[in-house]
N, C-alpha and C. Protein backbone atom coordinates (compact mmCIF):
# COMPACT_ATOMS: atom_id res chain seq x y z
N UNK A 1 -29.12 -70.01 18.71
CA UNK A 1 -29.65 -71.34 18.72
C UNK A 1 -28.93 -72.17 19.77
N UNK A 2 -27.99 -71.59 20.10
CA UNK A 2 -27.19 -72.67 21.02
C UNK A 2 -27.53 -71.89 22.75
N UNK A 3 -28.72 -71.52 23.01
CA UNK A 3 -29.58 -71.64 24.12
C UNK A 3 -30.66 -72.69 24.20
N UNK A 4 -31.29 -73.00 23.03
CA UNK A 4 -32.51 -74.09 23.31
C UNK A 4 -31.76 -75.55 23.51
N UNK A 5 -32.76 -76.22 24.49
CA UNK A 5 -32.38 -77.51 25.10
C UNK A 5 -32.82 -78.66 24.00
N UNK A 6 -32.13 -79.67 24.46
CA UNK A 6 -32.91 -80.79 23.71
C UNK A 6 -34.12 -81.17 23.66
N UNK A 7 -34.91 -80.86 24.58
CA UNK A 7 -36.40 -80.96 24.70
C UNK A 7 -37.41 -79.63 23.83
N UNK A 8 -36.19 -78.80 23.89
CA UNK A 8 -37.09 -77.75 22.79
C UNK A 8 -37.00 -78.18 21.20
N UNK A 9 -35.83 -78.43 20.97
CA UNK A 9 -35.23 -78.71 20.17
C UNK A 9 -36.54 -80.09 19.01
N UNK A 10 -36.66 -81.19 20.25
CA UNK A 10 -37.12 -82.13 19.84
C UNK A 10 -39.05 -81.46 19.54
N UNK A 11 -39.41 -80.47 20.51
CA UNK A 11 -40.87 -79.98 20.40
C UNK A 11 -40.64 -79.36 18.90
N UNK A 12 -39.79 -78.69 18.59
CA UNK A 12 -40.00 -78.34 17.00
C UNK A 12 -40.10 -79.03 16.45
N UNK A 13 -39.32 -80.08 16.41
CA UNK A 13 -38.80 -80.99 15.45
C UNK A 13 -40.45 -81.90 15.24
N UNK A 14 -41.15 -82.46 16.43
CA UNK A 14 -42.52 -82.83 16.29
C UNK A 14 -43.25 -82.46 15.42
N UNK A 15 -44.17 -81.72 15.69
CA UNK A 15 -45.03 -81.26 15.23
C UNK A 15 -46.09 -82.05 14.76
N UNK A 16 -46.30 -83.11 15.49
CA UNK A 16 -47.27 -84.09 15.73
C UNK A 16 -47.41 -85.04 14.52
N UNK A 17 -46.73 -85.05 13.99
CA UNK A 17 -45.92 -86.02 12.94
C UNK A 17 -45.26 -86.99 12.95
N UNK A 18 -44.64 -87.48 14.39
CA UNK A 18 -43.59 -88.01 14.20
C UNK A 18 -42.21 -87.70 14.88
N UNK A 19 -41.21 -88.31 14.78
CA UNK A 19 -39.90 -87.92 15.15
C UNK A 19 -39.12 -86.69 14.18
N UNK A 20 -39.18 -86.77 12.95
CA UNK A 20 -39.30 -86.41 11.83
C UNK A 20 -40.10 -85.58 11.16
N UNK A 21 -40.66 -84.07 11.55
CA UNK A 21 -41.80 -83.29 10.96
C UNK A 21 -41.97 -83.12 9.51
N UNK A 22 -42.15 -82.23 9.36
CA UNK A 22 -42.15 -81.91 7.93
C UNK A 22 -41.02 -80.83 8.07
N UNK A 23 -40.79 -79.91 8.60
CA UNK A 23 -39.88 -79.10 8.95
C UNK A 23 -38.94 -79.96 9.72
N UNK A 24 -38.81 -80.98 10.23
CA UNK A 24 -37.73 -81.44 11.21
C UNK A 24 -36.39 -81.70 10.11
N UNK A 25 -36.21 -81.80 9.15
CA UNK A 25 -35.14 -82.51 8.31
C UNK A 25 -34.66 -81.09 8.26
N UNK A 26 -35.47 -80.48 8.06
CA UNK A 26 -34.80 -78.61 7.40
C UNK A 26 -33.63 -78.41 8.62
N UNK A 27 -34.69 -78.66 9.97
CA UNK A 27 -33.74 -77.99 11.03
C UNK A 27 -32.57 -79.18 11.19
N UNK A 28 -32.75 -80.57 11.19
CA UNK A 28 -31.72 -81.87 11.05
C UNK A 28 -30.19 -80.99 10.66
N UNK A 29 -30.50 -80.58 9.47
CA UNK A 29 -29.69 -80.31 7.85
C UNK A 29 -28.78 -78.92 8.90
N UNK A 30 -29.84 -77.99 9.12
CA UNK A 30 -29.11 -77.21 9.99
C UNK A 30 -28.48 -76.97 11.05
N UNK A 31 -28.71 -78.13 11.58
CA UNK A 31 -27.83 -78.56 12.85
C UNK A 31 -26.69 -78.79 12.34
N UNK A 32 -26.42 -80.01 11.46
CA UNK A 32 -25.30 -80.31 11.26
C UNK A 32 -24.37 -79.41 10.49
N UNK A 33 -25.41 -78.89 9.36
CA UNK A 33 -24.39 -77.80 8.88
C UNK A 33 -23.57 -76.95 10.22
N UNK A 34 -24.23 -76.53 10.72
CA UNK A 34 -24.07 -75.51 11.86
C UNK A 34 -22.76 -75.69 12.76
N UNK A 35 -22.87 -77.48 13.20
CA UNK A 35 -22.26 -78.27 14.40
C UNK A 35 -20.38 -78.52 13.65
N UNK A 36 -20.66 -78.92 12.12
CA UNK A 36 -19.35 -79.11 11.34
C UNK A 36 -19.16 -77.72 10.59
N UNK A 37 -19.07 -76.92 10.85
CA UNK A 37 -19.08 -75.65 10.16
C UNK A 37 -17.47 -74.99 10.68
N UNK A 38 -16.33 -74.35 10.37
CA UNK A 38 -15.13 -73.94 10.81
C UNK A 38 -14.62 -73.59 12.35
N UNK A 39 -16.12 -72.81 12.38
CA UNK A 39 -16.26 -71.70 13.49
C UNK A 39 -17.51 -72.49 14.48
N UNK A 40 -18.25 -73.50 13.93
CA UNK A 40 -19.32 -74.23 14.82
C UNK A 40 -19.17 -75.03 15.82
N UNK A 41 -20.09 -76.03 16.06
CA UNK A 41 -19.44 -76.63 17.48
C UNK A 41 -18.37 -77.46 17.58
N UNK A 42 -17.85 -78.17 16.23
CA UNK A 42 -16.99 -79.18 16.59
C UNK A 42 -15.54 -78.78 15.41
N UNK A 43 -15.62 -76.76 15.32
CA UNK A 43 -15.12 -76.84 14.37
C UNK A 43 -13.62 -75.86 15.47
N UNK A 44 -12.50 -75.48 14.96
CA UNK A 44 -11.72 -74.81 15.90
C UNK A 44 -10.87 -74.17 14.86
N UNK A 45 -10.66 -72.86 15.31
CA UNK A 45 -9.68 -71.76 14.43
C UNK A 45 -8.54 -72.09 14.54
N UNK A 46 -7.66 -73.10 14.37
CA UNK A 46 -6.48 -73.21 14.12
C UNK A 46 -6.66 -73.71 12.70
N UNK A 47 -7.38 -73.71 12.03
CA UNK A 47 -7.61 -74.29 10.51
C UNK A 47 -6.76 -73.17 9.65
N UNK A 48 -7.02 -73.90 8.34
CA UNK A 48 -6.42 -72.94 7.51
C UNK A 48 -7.05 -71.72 7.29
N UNK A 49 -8.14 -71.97 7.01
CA UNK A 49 -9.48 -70.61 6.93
C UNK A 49 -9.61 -69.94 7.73
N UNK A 50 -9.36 -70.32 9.37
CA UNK A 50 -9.44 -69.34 10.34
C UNK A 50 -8.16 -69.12 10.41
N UNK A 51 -7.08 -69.82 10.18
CA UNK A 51 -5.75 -69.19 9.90
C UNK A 51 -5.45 -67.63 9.24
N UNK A 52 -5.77 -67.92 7.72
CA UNK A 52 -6.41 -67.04 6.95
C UNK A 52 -6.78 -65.83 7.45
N UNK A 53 -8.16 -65.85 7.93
CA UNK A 53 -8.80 -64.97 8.17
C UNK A 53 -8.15 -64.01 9.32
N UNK A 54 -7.56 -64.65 10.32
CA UNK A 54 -7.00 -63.93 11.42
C UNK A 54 -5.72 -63.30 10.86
N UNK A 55 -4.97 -63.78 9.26
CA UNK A 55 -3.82 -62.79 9.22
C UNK A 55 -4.12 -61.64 8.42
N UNK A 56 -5.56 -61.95 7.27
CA UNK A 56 -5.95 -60.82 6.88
C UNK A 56 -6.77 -59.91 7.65
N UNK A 57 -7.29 -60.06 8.56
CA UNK A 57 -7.49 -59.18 9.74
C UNK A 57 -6.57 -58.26 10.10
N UNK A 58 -5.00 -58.90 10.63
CA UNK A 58 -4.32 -58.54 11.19
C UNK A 58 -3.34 -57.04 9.82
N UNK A 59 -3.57 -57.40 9.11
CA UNK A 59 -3.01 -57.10 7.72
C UNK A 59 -4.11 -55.97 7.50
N UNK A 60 -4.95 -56.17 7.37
CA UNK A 60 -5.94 -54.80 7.22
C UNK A 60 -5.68 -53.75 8.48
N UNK A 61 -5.65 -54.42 9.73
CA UNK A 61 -5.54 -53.76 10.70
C UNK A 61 -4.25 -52.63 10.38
N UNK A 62 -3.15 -53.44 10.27
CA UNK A 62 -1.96 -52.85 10.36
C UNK A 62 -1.88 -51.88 9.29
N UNK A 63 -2.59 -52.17 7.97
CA UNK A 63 -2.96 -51.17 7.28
C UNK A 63 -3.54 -50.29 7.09
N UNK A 64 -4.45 -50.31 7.94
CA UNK A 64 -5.13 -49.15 8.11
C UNK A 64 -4.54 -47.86 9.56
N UNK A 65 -3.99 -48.91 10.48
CA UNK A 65 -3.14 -48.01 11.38
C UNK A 65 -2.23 -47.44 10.48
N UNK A 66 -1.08 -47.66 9.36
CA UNK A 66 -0.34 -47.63 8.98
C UNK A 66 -0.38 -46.28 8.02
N UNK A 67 -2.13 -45.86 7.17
CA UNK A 67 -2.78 -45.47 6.20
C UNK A 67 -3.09 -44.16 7.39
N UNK A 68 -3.71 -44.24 8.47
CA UNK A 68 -3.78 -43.05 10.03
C UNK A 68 -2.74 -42.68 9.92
N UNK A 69 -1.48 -43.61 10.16
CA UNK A 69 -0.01 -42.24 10.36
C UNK A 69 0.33 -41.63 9.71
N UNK A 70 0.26 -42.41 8.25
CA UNK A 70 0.76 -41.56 6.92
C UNK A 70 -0.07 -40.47 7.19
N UNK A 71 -1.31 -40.48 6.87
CA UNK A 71 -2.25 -39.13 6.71
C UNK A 71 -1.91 -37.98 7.72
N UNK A 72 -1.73 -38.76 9.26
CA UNK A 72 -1.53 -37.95 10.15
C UNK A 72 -0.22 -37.05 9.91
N UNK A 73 0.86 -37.94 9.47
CA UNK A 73 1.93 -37.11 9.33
C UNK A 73 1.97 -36.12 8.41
N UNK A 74 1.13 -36.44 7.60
CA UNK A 74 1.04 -35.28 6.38
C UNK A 74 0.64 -34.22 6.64
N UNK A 75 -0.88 -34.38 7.29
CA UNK A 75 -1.79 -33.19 8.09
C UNK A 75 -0.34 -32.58 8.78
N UNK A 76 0.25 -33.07 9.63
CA UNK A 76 1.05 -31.95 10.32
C UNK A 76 2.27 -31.41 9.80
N UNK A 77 2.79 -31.99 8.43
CA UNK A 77 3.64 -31.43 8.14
C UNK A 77 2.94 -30.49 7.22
N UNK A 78 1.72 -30.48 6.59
CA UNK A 78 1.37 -29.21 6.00
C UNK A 78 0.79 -28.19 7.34
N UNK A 79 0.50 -27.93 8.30
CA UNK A 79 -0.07 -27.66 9.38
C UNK A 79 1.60 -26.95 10.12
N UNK A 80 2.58 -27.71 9.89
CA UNK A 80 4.42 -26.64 10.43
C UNK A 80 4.37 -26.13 9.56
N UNK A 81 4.00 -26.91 7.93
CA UNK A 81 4.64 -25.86 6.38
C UNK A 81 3.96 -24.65 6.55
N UNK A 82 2.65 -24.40 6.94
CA UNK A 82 1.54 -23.37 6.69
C UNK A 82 2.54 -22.56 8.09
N UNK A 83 2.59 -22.95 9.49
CA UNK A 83 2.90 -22.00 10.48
C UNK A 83 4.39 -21.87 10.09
N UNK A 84 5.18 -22.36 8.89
CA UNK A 84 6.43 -21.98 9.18
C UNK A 84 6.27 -20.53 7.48
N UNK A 85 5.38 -20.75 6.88
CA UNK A 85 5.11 -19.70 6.14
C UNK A 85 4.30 -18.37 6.73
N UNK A 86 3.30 -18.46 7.70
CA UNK A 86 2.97 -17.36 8.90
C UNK A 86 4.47 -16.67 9.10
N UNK A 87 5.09 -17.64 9.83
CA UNK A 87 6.19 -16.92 10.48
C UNK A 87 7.47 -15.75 9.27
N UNK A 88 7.58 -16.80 8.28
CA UNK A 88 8.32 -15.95 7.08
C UNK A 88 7.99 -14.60 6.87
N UNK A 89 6.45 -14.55 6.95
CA UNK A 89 5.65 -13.70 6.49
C UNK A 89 6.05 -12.33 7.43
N UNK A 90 5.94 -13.15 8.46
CA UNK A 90 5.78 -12.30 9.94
C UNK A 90 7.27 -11.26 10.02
N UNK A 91 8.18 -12.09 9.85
CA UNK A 91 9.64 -12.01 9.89
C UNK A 91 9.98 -10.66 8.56
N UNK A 92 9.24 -11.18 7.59
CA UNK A 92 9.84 -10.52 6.26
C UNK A 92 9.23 -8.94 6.76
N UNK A 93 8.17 -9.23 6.77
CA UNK A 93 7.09 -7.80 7.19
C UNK A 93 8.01 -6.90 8.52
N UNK A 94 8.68 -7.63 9.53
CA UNK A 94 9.61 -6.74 10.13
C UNK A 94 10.94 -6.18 9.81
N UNK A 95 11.33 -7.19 9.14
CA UNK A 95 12.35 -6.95 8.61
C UNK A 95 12.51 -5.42 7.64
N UNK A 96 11.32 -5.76 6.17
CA UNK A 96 11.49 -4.70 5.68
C UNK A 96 10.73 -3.49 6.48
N UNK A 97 9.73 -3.96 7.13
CA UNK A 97 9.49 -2.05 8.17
C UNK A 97 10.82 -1.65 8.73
N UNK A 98 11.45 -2.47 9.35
CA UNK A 98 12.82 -2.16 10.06
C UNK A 98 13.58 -0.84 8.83
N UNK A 99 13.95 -2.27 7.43
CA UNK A 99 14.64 -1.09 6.75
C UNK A 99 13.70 -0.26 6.19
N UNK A 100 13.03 -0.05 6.31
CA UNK A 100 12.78 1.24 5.35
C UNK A 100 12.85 2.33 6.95
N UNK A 101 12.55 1.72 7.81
CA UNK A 101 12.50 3.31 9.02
C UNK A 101 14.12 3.39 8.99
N UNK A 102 15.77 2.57 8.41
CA UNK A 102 16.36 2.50 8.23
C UNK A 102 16.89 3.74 7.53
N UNK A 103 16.14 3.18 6.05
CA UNK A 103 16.69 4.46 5.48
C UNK A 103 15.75 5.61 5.19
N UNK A 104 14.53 5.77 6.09
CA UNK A 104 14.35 7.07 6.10
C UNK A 104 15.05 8.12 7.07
N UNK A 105 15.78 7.34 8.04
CA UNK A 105 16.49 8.03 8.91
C UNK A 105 17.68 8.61 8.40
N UNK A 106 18.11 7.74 7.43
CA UNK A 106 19.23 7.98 6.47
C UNK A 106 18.95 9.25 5.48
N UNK A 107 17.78 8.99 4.79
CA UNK A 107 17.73 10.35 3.99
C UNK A 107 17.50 11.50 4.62
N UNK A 108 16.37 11.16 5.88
CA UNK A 108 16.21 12.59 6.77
C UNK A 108 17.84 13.14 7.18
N UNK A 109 18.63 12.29 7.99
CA UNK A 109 20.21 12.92 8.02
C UNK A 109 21.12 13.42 6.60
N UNK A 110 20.63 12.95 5.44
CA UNK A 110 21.49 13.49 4.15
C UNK A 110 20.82 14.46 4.13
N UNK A 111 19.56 15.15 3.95
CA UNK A 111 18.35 15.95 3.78
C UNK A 111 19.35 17.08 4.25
N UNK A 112 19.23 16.90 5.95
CA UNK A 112 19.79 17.76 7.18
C UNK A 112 21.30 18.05 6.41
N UNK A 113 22.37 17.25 6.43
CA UNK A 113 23.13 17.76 6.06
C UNK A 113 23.66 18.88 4.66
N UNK A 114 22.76 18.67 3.82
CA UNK A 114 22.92 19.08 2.59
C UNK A 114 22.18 20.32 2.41
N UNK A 115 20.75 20.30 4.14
CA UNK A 115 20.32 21.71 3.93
C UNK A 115 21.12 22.62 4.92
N UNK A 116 22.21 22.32 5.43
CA UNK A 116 23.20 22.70 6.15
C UNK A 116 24.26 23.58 5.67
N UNK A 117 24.59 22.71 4.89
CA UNK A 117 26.12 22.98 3.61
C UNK A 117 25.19 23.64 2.85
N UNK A 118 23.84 23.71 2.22
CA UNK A 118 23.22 25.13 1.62
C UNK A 118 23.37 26.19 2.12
N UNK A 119 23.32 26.14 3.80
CA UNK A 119 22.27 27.17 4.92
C UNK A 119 23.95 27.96 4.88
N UNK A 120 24.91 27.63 5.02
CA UNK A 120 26.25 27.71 5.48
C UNK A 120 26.86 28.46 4.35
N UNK A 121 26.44 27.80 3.10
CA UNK A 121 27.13 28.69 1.72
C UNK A 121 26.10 29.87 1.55
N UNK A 122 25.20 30.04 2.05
CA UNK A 122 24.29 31.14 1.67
C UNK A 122 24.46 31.95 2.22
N UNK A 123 24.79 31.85 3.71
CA UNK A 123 25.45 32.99 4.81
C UNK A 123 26.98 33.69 4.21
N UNK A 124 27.54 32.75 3.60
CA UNK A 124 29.19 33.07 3.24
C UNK A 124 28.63 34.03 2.35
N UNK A 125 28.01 33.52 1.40
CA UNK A 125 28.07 34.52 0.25
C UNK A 125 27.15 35.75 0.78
N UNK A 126 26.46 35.74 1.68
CA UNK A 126 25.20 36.80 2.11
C UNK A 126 26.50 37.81 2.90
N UNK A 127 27.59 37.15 3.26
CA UNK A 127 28.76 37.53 4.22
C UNK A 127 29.71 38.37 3.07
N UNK A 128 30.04 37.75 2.24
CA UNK A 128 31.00 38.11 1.13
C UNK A 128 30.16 39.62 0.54
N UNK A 129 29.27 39.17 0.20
CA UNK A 129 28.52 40.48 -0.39
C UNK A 129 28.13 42.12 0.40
N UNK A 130 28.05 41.46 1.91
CA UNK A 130 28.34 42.72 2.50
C UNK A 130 29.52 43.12 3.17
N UNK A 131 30.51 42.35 2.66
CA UNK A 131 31.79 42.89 2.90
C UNK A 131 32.38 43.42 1.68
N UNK A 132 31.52 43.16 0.74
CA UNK A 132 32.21 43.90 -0.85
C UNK A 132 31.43 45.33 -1.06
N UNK A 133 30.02 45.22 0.05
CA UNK A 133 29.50 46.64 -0.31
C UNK A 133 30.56 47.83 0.60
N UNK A 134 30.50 46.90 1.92
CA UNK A 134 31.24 48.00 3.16
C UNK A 134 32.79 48.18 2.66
N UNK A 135 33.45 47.52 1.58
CA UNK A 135 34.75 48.00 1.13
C UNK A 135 34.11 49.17 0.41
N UNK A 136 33.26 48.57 -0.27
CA UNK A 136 32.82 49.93 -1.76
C UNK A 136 33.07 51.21 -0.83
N UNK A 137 31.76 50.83 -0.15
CA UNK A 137 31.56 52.03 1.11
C UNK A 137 32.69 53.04 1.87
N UNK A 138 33.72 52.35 2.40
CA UNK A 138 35.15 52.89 2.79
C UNK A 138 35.75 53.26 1.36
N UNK A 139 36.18 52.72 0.60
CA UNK A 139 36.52 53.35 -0.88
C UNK A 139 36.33 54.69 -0.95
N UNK A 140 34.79 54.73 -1.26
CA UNK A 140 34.48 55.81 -1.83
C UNK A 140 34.40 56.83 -0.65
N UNK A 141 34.80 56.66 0.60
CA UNK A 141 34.89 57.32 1.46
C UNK A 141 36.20 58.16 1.41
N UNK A 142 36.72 57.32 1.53
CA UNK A 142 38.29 58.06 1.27
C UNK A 142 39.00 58.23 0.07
N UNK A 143 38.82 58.43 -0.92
CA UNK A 143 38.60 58.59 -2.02
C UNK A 143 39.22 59.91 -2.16
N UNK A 144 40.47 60.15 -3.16
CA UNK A 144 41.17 61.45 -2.64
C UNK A 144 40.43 62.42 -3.74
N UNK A 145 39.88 61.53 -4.67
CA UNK A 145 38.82 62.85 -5.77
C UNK A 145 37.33 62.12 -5.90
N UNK A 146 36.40 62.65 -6.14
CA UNK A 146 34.75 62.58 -6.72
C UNK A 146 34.98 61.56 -7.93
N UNK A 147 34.38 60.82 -8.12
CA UNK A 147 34.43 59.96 -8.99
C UNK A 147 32.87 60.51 -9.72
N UNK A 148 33.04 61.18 -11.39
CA UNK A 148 32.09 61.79 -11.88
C UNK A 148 30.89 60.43 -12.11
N UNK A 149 29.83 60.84 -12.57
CA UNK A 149 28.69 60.34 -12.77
C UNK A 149 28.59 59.53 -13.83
N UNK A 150 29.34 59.94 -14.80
CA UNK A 150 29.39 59.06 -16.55
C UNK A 150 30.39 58.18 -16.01
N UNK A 151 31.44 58.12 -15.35
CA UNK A 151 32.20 57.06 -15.32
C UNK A 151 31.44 55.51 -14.58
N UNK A 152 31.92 54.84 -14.76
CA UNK A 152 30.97 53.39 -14.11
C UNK A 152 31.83 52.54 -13.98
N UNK A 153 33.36 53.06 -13.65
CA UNK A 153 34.10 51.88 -13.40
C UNK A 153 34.64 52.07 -11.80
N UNK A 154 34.89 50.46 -10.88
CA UNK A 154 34.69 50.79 -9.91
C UNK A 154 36.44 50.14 -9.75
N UNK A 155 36.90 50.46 -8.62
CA UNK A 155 38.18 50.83 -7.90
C UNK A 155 39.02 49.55 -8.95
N UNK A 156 38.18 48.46 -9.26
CA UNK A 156 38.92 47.04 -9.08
C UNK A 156 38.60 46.73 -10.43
N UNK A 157 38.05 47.53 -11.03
CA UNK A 157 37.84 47.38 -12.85
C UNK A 157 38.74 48.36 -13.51
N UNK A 158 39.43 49.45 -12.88
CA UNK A 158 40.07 50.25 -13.28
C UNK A 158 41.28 49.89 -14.40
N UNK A 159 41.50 48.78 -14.20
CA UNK A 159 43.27 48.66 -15.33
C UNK A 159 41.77 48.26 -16.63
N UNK A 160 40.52 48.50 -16.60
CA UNK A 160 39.96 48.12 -18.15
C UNK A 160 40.00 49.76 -18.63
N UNK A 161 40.58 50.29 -18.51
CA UNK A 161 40.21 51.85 -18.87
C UNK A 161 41.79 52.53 -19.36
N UNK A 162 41.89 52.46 -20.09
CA UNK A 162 43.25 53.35 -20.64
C UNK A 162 43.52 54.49 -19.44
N UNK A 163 42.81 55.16 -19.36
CA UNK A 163 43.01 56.78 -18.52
C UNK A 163 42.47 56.03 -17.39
N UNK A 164 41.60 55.32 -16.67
CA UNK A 164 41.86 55.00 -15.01
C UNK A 164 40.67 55.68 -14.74
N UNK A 165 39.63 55.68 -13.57
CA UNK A 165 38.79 55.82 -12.87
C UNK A 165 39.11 57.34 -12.67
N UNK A 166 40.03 57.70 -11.86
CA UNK A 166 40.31 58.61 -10.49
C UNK A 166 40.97 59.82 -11.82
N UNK A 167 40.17 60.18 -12.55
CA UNK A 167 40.96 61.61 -13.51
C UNK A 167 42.36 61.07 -14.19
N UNK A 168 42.05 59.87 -14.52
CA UNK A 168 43.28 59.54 -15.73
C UNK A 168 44.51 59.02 -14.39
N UNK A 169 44.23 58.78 -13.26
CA UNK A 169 45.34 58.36 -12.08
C UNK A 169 45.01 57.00 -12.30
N UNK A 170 45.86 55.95 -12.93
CA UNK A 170 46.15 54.35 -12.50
C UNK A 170 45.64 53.82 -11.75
N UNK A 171 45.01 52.73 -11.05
CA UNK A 171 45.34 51.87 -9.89
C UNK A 171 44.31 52.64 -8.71
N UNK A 172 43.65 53.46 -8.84
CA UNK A 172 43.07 53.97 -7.58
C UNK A 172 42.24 53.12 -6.95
């Protein structure tokens, strides 16, 4: 409304009536409301109301910037919490592959050693046993009598026999 001139102003207001239309008082009423109004023509925001209004503005504003950071900060601290639980994850998962290839290396070397110290006592005794046949063997080689068939005692069982292996001879 504050483009039309006074000459428009006054053609409404006519309406071939008069100074005063039938509608002219309506628009009168709204002028002035309009002209004394806070924010209208003769009104200026240093008032209390536009006082007012410009600090709750300012107050929403700041609150709502204020209501953005909070949120924002949250989003990213669940957003490190989530990538700092990835990483745990990540970490733990190497960690235990690490140990367990740890101690399978460990049991494969106890494994090795223990089938070693088997492999080693099995030869001794595989060793012992044919050195107890090849004594038998020389024994009975030189052997100054036949050792009969009913007897069954051998060079080194002999003190179990009252009379002795070798024809009632001791110690043979």
């Amino acid at each position: 409304m504050a483009d039309y001139s006074l000459s428009d102003i006054k053609a409404l207001v006519d309406d071939d009536r008069g100074a005063m239309g039938s509608y002219g008082w309506i628009i009168l009423v709204f002028l002035i409301l309009f002209a004394f109004n806070g924010n209208g023509l003769f009104g200026n925001n240093n008032n209390a109301t536009g006082g007012l209004t410009q600090i709750e503005r300012d107050v929403l504003t700041t609150s709502c910037a204020t209501q953005k950071e909070v949120l924002q900060n949250r989003y990213d601290a669940a957003l490190q919490m989530a990538q700092l639980g990835y990483q745990n994850r990540e970490c733990c998962c190497d960690i235990i592959t690490a140990s367990n290839a740890n101690t399978q290396k460990i049991l494969d070397k106890m494994c090795d050693e223990n089938v070693a110290k088997l492999r080693n006592e099995l030869n001794l005794s595989l060793q012992t046993n044919l050195n107890q046949k090849l004594l038998n063997d020389v024994v009975a080689a030189i052997r100054p009598c036949p050792v009969p068939a009913y007897l069954t005692c051998s060079p080194y069982s002999a003190y179990n026999y009252p009379w002795g292996c070798c024809n009632g001879v001791q110690g043979v």
